[in-house]
Protein backbone atom coordinates (compact mmCIF):
# COMPACT_ATOMS: atom_id res chain seq x y z
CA UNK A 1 114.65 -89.83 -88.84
CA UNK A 2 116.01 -87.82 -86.07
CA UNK A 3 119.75 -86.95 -85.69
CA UNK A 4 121.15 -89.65 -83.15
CA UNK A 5 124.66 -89.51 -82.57
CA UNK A 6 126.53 -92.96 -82.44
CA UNK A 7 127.15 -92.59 -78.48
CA UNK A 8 123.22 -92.19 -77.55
CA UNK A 9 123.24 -95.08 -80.12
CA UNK A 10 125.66 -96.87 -77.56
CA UNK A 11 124.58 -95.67 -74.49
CA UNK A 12 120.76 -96.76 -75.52
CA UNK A 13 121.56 -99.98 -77.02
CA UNK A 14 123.25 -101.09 -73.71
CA UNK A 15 120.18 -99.83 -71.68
CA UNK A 16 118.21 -102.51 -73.71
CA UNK A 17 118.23 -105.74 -71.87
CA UNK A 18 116.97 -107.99 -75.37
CA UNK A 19 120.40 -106.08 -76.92
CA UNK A 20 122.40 -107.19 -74.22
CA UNK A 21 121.23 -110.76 -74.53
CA UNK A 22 121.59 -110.84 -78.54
CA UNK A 23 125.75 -109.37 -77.96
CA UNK A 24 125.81 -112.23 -75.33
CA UNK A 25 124.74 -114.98 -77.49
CA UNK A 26 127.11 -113.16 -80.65
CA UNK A 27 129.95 -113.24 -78.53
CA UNK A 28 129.80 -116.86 -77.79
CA UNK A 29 129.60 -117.79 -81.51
CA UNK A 30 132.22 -115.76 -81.83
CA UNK A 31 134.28 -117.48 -79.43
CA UNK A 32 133.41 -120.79 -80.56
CA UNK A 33 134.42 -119.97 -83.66
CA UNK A 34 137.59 -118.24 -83.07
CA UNK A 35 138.38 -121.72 -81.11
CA UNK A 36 137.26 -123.64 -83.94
CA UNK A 37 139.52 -122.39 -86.61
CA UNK A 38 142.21 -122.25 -84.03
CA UNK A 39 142.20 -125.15 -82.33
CA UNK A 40 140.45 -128.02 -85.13
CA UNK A 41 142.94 -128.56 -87.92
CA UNK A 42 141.87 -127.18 -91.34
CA UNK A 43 142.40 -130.95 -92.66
CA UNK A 44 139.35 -132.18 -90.56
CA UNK A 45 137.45 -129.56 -92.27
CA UNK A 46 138.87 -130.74 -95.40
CA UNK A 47 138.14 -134.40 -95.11
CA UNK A 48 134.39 -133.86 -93.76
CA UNK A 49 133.32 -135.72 -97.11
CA UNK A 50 135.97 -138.28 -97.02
CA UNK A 51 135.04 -141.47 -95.63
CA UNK A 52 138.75 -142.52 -94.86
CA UNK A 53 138.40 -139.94 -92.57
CA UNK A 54 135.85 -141.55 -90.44
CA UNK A 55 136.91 -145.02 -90.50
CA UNK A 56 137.32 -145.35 -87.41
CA UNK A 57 134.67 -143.96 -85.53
CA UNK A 58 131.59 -145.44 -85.14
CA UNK A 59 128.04 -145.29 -86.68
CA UNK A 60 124.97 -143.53 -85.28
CA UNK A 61 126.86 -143.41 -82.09
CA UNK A 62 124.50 -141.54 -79.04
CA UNK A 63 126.64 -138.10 -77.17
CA UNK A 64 128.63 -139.58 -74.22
CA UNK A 65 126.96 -137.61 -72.31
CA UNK A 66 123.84 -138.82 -72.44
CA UNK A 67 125.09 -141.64 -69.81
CA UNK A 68 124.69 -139.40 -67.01
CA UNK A 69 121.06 -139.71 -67.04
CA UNK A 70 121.24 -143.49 -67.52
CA UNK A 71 120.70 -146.34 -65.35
CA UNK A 72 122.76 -149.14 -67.53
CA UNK A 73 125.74 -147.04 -69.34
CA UNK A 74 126.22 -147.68 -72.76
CA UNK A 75 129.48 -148.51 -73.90
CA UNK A 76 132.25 -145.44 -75.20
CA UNK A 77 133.98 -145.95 -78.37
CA UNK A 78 137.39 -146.03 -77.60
CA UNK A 79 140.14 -145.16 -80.21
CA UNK A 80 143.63 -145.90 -78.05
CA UNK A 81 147.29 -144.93 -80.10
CA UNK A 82 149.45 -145.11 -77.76
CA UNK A 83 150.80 -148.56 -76.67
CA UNK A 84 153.02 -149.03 -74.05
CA UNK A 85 155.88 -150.59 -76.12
CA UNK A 86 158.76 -153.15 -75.19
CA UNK A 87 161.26 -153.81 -77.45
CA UNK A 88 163.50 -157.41 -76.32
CA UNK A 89 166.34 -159.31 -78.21
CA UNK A 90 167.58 -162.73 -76.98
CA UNK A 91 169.32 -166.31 -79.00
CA UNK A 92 168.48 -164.09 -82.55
CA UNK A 93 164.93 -164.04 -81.65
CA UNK A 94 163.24 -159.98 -81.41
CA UNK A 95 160.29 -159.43 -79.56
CA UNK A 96 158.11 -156.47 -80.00
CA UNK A 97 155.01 -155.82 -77.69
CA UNK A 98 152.30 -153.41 -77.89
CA UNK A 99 149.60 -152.85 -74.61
CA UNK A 100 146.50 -151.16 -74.51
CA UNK A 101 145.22 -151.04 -71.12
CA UNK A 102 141.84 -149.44 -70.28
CA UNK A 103 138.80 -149.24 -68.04
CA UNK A 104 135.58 -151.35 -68.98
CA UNK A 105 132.52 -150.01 -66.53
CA UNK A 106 129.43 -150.32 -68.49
CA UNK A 107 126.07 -152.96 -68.47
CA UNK A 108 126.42 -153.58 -71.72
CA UNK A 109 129.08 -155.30 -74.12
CA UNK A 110 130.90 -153.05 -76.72
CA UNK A 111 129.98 -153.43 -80.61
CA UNK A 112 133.56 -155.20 -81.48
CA UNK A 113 137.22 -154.44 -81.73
CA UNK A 114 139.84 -154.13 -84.34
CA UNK A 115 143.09 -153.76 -84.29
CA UNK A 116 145.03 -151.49 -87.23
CA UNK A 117 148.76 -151.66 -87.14
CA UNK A 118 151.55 -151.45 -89.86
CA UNK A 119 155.07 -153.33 -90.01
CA UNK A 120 157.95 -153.18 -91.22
CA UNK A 121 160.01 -156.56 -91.69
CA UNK A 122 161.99 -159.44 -93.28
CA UNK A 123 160.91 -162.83 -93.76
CA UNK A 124 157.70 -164.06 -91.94
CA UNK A 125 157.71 -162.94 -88.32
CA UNK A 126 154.58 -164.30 -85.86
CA UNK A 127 151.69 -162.54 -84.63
CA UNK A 128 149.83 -163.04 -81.13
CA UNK A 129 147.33 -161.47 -79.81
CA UNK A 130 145.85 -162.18 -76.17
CA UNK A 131 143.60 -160.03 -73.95
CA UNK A 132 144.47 -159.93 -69.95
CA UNK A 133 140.40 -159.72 -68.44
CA UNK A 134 140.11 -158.30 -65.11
CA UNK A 135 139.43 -161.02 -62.96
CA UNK A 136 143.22 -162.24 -64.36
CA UNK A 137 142.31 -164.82 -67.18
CA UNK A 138 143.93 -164.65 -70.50
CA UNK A 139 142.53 -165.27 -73.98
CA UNK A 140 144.41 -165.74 -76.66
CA UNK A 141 142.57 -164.39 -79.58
CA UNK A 142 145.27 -164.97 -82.61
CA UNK A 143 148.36 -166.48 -83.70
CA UNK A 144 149.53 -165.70 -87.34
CA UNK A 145 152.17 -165.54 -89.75
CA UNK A 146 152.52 -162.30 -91.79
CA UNK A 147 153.23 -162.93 -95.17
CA UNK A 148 156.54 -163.85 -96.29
CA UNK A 149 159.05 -161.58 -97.74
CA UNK A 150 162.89 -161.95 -98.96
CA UNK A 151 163.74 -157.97 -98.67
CA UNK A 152 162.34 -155.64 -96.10
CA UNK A 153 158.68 -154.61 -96.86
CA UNK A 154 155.81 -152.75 -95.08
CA UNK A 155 152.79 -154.77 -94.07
CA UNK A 156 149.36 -152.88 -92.90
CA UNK A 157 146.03 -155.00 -91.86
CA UNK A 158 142.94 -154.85 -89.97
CA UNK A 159 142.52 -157.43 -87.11
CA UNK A 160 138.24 -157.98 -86.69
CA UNK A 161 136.96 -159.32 -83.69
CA UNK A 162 134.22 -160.99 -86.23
CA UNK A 163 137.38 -162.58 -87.56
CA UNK A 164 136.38 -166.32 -87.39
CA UNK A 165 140.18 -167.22 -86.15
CA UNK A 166 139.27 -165.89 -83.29
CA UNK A 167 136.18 -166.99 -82.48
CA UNK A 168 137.90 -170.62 -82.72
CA UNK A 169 140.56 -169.76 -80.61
CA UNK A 170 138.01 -168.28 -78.24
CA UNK A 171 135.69 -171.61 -78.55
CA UNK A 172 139.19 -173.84 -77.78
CA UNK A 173 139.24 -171.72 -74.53
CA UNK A 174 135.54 -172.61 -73.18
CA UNK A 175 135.96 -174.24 -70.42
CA UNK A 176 136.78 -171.22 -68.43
CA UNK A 177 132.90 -170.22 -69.00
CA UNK A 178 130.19 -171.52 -67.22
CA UNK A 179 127.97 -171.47 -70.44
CA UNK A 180 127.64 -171.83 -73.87
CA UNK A 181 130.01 -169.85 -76.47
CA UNK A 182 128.47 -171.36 -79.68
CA UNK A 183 126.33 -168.30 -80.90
CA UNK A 184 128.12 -165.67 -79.33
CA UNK A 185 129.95 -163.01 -80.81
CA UNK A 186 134.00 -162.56 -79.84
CA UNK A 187 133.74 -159.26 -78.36
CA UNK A 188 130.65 -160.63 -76.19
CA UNK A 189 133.13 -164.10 -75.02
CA UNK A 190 135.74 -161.19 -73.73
CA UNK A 191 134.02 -158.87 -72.17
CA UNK A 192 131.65 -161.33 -70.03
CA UNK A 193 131.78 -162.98 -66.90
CA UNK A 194 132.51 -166.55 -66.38
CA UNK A 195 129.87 -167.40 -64.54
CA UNK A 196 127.26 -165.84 -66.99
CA UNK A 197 126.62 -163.40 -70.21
CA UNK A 198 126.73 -160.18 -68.56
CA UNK A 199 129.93 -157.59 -68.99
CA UNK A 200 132.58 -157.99 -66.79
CA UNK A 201 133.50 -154.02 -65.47
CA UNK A 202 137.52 -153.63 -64.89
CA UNK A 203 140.84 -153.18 -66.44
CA UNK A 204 141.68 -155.09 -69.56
CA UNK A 205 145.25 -154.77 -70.88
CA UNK A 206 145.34 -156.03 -74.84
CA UNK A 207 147.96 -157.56 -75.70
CA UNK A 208 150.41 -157.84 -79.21
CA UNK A 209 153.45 -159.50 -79.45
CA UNK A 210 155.88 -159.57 -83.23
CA UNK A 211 158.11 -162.04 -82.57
CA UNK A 212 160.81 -162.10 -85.67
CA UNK A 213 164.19 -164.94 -85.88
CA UNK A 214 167.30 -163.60 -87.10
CA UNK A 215 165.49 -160.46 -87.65
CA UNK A 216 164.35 -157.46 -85.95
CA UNK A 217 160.57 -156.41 -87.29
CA UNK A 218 159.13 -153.24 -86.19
CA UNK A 219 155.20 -152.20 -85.56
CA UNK A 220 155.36 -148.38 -86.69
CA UNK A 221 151.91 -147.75 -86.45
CA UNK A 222 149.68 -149.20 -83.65
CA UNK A 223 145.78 -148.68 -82.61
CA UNK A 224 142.92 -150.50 -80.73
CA UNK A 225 139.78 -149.83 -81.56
CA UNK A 226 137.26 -150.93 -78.98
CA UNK A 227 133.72 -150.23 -80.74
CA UNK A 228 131.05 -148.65 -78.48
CA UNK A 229 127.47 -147.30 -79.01
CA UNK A 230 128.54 -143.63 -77.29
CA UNK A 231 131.05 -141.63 -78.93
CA UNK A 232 131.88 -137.76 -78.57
CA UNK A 233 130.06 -134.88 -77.14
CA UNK A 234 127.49 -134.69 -80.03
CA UNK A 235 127.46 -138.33 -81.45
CA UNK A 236 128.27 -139.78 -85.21
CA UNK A 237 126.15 -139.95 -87.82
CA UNK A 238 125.49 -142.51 -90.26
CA UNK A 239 128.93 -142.01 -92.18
CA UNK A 240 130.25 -141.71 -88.76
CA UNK A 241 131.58 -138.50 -88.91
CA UNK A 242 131.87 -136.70 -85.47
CA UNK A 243 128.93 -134.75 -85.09
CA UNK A 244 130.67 -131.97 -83.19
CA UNK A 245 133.16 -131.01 -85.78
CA UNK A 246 130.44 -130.27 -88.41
CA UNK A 247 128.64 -128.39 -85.37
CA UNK A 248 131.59 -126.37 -84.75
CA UNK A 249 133.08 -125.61 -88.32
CA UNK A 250 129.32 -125.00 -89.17
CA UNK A 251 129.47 -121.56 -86.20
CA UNK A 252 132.33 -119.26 -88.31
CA UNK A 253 130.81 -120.77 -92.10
CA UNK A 254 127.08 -119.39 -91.05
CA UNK A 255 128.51 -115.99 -89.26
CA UNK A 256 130.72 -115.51 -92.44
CA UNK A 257 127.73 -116.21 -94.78
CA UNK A 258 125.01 -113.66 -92.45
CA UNK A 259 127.18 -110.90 -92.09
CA UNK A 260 128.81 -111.05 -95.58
CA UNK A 261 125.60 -111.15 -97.39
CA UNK A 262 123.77 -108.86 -95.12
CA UNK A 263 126.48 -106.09 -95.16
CA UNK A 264 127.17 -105.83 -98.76
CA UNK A 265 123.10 -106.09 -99.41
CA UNK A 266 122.50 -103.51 -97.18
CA UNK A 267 125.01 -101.45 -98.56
CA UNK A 268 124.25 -101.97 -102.10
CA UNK A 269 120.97 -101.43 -101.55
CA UNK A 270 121.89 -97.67 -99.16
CA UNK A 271 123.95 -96.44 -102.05
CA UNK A 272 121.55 -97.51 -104.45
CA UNK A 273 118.28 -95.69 -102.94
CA UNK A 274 119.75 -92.87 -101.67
CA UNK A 275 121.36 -92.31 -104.94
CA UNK A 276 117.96 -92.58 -106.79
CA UNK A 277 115.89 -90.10 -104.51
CA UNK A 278 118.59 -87.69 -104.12
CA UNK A 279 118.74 -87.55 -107.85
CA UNK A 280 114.92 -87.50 -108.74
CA UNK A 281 113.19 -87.25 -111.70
CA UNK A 282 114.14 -90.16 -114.70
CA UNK A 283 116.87 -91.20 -112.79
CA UNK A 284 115.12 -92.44 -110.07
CA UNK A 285 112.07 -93.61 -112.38
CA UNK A 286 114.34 -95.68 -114.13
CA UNK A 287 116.65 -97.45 -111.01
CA UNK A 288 113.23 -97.98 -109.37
CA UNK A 289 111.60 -99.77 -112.14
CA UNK A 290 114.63 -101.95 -112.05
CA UNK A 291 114.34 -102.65 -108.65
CA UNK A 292 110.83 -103.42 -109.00
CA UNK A 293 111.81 -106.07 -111.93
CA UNK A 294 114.71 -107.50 -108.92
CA UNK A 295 111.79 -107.56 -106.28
CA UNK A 296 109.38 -109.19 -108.25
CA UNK A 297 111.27 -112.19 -109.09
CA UNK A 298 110.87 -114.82 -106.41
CA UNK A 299 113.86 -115.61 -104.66
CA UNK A 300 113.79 -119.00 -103.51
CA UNK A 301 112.45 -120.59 -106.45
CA UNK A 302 115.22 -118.96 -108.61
CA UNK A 303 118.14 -119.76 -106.14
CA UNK A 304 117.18 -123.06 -106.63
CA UNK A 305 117.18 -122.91 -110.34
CA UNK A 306 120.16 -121.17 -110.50
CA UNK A 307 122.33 -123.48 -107.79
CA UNK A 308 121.01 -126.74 -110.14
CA UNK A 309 121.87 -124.98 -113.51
CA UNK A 310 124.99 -123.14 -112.83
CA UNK A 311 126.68 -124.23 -109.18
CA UNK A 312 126.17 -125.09 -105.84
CA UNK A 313 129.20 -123.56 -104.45
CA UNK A 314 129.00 -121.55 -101.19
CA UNK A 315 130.20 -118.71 -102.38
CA UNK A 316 128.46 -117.88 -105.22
CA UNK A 317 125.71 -118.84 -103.37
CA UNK A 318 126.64 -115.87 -101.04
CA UNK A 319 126.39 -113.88 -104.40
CA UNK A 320 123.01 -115.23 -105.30
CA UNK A 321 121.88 -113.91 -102.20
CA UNK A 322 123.51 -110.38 -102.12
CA UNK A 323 121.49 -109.80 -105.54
CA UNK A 324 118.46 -110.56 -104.10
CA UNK A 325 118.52 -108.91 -100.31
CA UNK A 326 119.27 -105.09 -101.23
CA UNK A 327 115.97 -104.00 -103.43
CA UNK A 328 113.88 -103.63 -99.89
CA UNK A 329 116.77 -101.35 -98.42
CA UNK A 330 117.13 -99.14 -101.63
CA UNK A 331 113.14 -99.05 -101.40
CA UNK A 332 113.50 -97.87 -97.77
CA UNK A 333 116.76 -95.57 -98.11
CA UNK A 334 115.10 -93.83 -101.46
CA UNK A 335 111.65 -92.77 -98.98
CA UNK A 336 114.32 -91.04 -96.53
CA UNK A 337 117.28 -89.72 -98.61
CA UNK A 338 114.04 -88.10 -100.40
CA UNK A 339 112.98 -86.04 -96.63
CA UNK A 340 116.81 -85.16 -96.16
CA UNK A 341 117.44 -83.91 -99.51
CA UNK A 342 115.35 -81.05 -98.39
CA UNK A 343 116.86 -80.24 -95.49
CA UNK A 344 118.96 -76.77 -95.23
CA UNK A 345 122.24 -78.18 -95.16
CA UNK A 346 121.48 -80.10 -98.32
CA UNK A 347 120.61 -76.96 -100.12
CA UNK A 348 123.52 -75.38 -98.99
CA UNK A 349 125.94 -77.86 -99.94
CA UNK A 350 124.40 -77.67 -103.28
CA UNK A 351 124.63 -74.12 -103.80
CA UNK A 352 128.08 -74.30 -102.66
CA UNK A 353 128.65 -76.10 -106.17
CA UNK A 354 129.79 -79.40 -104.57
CA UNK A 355 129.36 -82.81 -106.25
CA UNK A 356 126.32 -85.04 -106.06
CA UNK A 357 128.49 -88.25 -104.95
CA UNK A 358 130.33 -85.47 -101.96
CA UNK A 359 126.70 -84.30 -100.92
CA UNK A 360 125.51 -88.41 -100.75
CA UNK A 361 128.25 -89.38 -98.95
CA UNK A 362 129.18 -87.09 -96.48
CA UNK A 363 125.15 -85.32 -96.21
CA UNK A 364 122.73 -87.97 -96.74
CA UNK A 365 124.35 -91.56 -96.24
CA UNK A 366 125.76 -90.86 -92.46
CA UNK A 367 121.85 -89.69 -91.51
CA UNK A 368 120.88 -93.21 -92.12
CA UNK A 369 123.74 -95.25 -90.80
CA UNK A 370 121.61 -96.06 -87.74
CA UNK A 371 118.95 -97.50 -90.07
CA UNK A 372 121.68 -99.51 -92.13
CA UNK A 373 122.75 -101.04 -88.36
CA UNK A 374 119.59 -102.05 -87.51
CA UNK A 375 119.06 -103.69 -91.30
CA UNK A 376 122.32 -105.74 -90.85
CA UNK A 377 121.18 -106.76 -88.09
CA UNK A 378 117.96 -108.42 -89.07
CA UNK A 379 119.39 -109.62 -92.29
CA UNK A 380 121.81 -111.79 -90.88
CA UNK A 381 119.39 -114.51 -89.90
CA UNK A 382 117.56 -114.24 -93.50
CA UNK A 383 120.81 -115.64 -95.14
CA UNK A 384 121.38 -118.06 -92.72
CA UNK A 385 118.05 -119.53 -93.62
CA UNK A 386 118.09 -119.08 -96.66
CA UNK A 387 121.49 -120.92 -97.02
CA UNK A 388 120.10 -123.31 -94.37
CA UNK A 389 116.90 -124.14 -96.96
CA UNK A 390 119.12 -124.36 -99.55
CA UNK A 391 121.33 -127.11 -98.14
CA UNK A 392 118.32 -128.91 -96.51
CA UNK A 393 117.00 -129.43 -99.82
CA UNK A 394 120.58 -130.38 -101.25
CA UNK A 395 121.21 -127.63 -103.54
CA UNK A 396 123.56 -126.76 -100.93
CA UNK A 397 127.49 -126.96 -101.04
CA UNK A 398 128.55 -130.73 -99.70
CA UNK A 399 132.08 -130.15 -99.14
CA UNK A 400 131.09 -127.50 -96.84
CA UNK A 401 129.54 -129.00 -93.14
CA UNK A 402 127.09 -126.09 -92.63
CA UNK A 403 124.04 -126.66 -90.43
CA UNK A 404 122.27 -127.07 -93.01
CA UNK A 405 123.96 -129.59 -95.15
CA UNK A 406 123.81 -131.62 -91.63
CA UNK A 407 119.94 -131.51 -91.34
CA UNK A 408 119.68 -132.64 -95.22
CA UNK A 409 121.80 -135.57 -94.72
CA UNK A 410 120.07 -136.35 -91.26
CA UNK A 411 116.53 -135.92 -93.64
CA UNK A 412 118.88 -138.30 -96.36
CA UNK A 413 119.15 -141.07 -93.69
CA UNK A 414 115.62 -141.05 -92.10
CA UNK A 415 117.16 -139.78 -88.75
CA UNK A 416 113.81 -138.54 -87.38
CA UNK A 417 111.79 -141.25 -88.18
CA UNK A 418 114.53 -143.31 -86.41
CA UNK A 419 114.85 -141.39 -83.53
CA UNK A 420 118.48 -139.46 -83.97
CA UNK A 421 117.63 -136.92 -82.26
CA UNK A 422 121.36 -135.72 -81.59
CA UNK A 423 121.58 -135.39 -85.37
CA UNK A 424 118.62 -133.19 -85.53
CA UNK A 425 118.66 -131.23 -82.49
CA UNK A 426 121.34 -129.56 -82.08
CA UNK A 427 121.88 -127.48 -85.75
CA UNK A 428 118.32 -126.86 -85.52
CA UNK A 429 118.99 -125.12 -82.14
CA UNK A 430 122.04 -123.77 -83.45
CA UNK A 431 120.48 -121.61 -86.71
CA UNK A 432 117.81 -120.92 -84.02
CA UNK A 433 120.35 -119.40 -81.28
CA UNK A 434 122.00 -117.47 -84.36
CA UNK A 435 119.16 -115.69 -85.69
CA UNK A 436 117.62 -114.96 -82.29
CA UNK A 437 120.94 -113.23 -81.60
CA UNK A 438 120.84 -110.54 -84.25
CA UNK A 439 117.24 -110.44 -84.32
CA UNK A 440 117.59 -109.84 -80.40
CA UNK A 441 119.89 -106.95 -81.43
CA UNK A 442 118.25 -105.46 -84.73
CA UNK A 443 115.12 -105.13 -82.95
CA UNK A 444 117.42 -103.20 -79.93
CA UNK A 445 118.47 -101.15 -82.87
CA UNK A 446 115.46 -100.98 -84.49
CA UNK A 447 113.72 -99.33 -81.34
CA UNK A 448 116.47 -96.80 -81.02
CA UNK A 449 116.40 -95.24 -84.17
CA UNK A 450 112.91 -95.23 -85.13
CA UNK A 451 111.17 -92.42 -82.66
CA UNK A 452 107.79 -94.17 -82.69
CA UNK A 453 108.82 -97.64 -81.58
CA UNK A 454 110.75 -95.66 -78.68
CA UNK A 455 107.48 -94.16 -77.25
């Protein structure tokens, strides 16, 4: 290897237009997932297993996106928390009213709605829902009693739009529709026309009103869920997590696991082989026939073994794959610390009586830093892979939403042969863009420092 300073390394690299590309794609994982772990709360991480979580978003939804290229727009989920409140107080009797107001413009009806709330009260105060429609009818959907209490006490529930209450109050109300309710869902009756079963596109404002006597009970947590078929920029899956948060978290958790494993292998493995052929002799008979033994074993198979028998936890999964990806470097840095050992400066250093670890480190080691560059480089996208394989084949770690713990539970549900593509797609394209990024830039590196791939 020739003796290439690191600002020809620099001034090369940036002449190569495939290096250039591979720091362009780096940077904007690195961006992403700087933003990620800035601007996602840690807790959404957390909960990525947690089905509470996720409640309220909806299954196998399609990206929102996706209705820009169609002719009939599928309907968004909507998730709306903030009311517009009024609070009134007249002969003892309180009134408390919640509105969600919001734009309905697509061909097709929505998949339901529920509404969550929580309240706090005394006695047994009534419940009415109602929906305002665009073309300025009103349905009322529900009037209830909550249930009775002699001291103050906190009341949560779920209000279904497949709650058969309301699809009697809704069949009471018929004769404001020009045909037949009877097998209809609720959600279907609200969101049509009068004059026949297609959506009706406008503002509807829902509706809830707590009325209490002698008493003053409080809503203290309010939502409408209006269940669509499009949610997000990268869709739900079938435990309806959102699609993009796994996608994102999964950027800094596969750059952390590449260059982690990849630097410490490749360092491991330059210590290791230059140490061996600067020493010679039994030395390096012995630490190569022990890196034959580590090179021989096969990798994957014992990974596998080895996350089913002892643990599937990222990070000793990381380990796993640090003992495994330094034997070809030490193979590689042994053939070359064995040309510079000979060198005149080598021989002089020795002569001057100083120390075998002074001579590696400051003689040998910074000759093939350019070589250990280029080796991170490519290495990266072997442990993404590998970890990616891993997790496809759920030996992975599942409290972890890596790209590849999202294509083995895509694989879990049958998403291809159903047609998911939005699960599949994009963290296949993902581990794709990743590797092609360092390989992009080891091969940039790889050309620089190796005289016959420059000519």
């Amino acid at each position: 290897m020739s003796n290439i300073t690191s600002l020809e390394i620099k001034e090369e690299f940036f002449k190569n237009k495939i290096g250039i590309a591979g720091i362009c794609i780096l940077m904007i994982l690195v961006t992403v997932s700087i933003i990620t772990v800035v601007a996602i709360p840690v807790e959404t991480f957390q909960e990525w297993n947690n089905p509470k979580s996720w409640i309220s978003y909806p299954k196998i939804a399609i990206p929102v996106w996706v209705n820009m290229f169609m002719i009939d727009k599928i309907p968004e989920h909507m998730i709306l928390e903030k009311p517009d409140i009024q609070n009134t107080y007249q002969d003892e009797v309180s009134l408390t009213s919640h509105r969600f107001g919001f734009s309905f413009n697509y061909d097709d009806f929505p998949d339901d709605f529920i509404y969550i709330f929580s309240s706090e009260y005394e006695g047994s105060p009534l419940l009415q829902m109602s929906v305002i429609r665009p073309d300025g009818i009103r349905l009322e959907l529900l009037t209830t009693s909550l249930p009775y209490s002699d001291s103050k006490t906190m009341h949560s529930e779920r209000i279904f739009s497949t709650d058969m209450i309301i699809k009697k109050n809704l069949s009471l109300q018929s004769d404001r529709f020009k045909f037949t309710l009877d097998n209809l869902p609720s959600e279907d009756i609200v969101f049509s026309k009068t004059q026949a079963n297609e959506s009706l596109k406008g503002n509807y404002i829902f509706s809830i009103d707590l009325y209490g006597a002698k008493s003053k009970p409080r809503i203290s947590e309010s939502s409408l869920i209006i269940g669509g078929k499009a949610f997000g920029m990268m869709g739900t899956d079938e435990l309806r997590r959102d699609l993009a948060i796994g996608l994102l978290w999964g950027t800094p958790l596969a750059l952390f696991i590449g260059l982690v494993v990849s630097i410490a292998s490749v360092t491991m493995g330059l210590v290791y082989g230059v140490y061996a052929g600067y020493k010679g002799k039994k030395t390096d008979e012995m630490m190569m026939r022990f890196n034959d033994v580590i090179y021989a074993l096969p990798a994957l198979p014992f990974l596998i073994i080895l996350s089913v028998t002892v643990s599937n936890s990222i990070f000793l999964m990381v380990v796993f794959l640090m003992v495994f990806g330094w034997v070809g470097i030490a193979k590689v840095a042994r053939s070359m610390a064995l040309q510079i050992k000979t060198r005149g400066y080598v021989d002089a250093a020795n002569m001057m009586g100083q120390k075998s670890s002074k001579i590696i480190l400051k003689h040998i080691i910074p000759q093939l830093l350019p070589y250990a560059f280029a080796s991170i480089a490519i290495s990266v996208p072997a442990a993404i892979t590998t970890e990616a394989g891993l997790s496809f084949l759920g030996l992975g770690d599942p409290s972890f939403p890596t790209w590849g713990q999202i294509l083995h539970d895509a694989n879990t549900f049958g998403a291809a042969a159903r047609g998911l593509w939005w699960w599949i797609m994009p963290p296949g394209i993902m581990i794709a863009m990743t590797g092609l990024s360092f390989v992009f830039m080891g091969n940039a590196l790889d050309a620089i420092v190796n005289p016959k791939l420059k000519r």
